[in-house]
C-alpha atoms as a PDB file:
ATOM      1  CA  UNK A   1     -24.170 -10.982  17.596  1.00  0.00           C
ATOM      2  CA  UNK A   2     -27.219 -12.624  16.261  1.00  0.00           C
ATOM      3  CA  UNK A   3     -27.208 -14.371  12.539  1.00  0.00           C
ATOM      4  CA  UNK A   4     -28.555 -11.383  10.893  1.00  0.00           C
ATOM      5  CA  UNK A   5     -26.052  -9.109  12.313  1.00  0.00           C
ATOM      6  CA  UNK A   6     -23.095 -11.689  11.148  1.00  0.00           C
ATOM      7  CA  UNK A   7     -24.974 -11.922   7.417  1.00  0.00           C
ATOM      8  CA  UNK A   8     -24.601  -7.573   7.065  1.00  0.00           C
ATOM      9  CA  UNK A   9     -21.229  -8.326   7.991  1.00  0.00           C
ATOM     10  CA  UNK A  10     -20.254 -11.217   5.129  1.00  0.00           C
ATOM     11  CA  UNK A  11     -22.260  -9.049   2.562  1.00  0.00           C
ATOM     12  CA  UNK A  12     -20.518  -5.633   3.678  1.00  0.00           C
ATOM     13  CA  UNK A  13     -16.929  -7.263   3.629  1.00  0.00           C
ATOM     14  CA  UNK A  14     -17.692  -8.459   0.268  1.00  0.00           C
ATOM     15  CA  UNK A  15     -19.552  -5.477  -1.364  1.00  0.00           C
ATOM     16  CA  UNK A  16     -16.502  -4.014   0.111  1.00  0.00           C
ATOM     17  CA  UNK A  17     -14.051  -5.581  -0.984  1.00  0.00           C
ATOM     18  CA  UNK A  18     -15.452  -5.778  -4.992  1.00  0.00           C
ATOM     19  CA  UNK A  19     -15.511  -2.149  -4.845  1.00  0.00           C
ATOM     20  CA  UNK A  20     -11.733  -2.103  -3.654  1.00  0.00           C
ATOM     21  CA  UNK A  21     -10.930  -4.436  -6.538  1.00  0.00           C
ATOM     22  CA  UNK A  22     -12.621  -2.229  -8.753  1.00  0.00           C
ATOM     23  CA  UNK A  23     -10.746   0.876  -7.724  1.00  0.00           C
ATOM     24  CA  UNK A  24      -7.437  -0.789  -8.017  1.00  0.00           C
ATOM     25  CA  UNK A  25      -7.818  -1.792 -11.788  1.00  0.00           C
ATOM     26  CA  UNK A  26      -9.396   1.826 -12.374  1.00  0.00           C
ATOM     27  CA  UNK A  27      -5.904   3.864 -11.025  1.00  0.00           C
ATOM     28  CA  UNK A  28      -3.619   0.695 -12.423  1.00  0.00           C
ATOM     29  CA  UNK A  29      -5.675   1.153 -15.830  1.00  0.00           C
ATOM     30  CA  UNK A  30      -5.232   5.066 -15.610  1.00  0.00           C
ATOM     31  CA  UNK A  31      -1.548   4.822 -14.644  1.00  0.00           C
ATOM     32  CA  UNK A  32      -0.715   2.932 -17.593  1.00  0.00           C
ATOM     33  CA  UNK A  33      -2.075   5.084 -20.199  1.00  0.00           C
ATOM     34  CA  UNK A  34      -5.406   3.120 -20.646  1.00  0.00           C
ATOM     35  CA  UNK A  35      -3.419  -0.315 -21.339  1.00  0.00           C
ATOM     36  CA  UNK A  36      -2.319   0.415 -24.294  1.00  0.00           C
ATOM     37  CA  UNK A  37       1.288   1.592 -25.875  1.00  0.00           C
ATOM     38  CA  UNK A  38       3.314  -0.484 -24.442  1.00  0.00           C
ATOM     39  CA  UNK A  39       2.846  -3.742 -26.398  1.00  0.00           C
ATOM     40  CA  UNK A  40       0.883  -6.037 -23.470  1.00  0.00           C
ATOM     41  CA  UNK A  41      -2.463  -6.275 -22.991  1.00  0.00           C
ATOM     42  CA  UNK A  42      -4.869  -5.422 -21.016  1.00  0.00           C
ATOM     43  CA  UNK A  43      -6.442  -7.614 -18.205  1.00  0.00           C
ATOM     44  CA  UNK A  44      -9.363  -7.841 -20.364  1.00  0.00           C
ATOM     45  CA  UNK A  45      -7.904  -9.290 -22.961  1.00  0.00           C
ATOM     46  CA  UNK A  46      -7.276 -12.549 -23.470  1.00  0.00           C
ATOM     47  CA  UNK A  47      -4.857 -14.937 -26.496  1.00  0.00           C
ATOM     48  CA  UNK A  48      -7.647 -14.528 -28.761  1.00  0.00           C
ATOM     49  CA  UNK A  49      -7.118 -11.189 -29.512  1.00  0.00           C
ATOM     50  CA  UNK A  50      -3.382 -11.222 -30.491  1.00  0.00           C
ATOM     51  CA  UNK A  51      -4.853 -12.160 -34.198  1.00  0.00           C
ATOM     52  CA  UNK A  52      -6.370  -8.262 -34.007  1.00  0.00           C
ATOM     53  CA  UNK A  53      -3.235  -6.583 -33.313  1.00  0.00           C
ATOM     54  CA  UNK A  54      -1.658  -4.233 -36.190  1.00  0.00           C
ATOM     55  CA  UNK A  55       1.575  -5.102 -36.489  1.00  0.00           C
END
């Protein structure tokens, strides 16, 4: 395994590994009715917007 061969591998374990991240806070997203409903927010959301909420 030469050093071009081991930098594919770093990059593809991390391009990998983003995209599993990203698919995990898609379904958990989806499964909780798009975040909203049930009174905590979203991981996008951060102290500052607790001013915005209706209440």
């Amino acid at each position: 395994m030469n050093q071009s061969d081991l930098l594919f591998l770093v990059i593809f374990l991390t391009l990998l590994s983003t995209l599993t991240v990203w698919v995990v806070q898609f379904f958990r997203s989806r499964r909780r009715g798009g975040g909203g409903g049930d009174g905590r927010a979203g991981w996008w959301e951060g102290p500052w917007d607790d001013d915005d909420r209706k209440r």
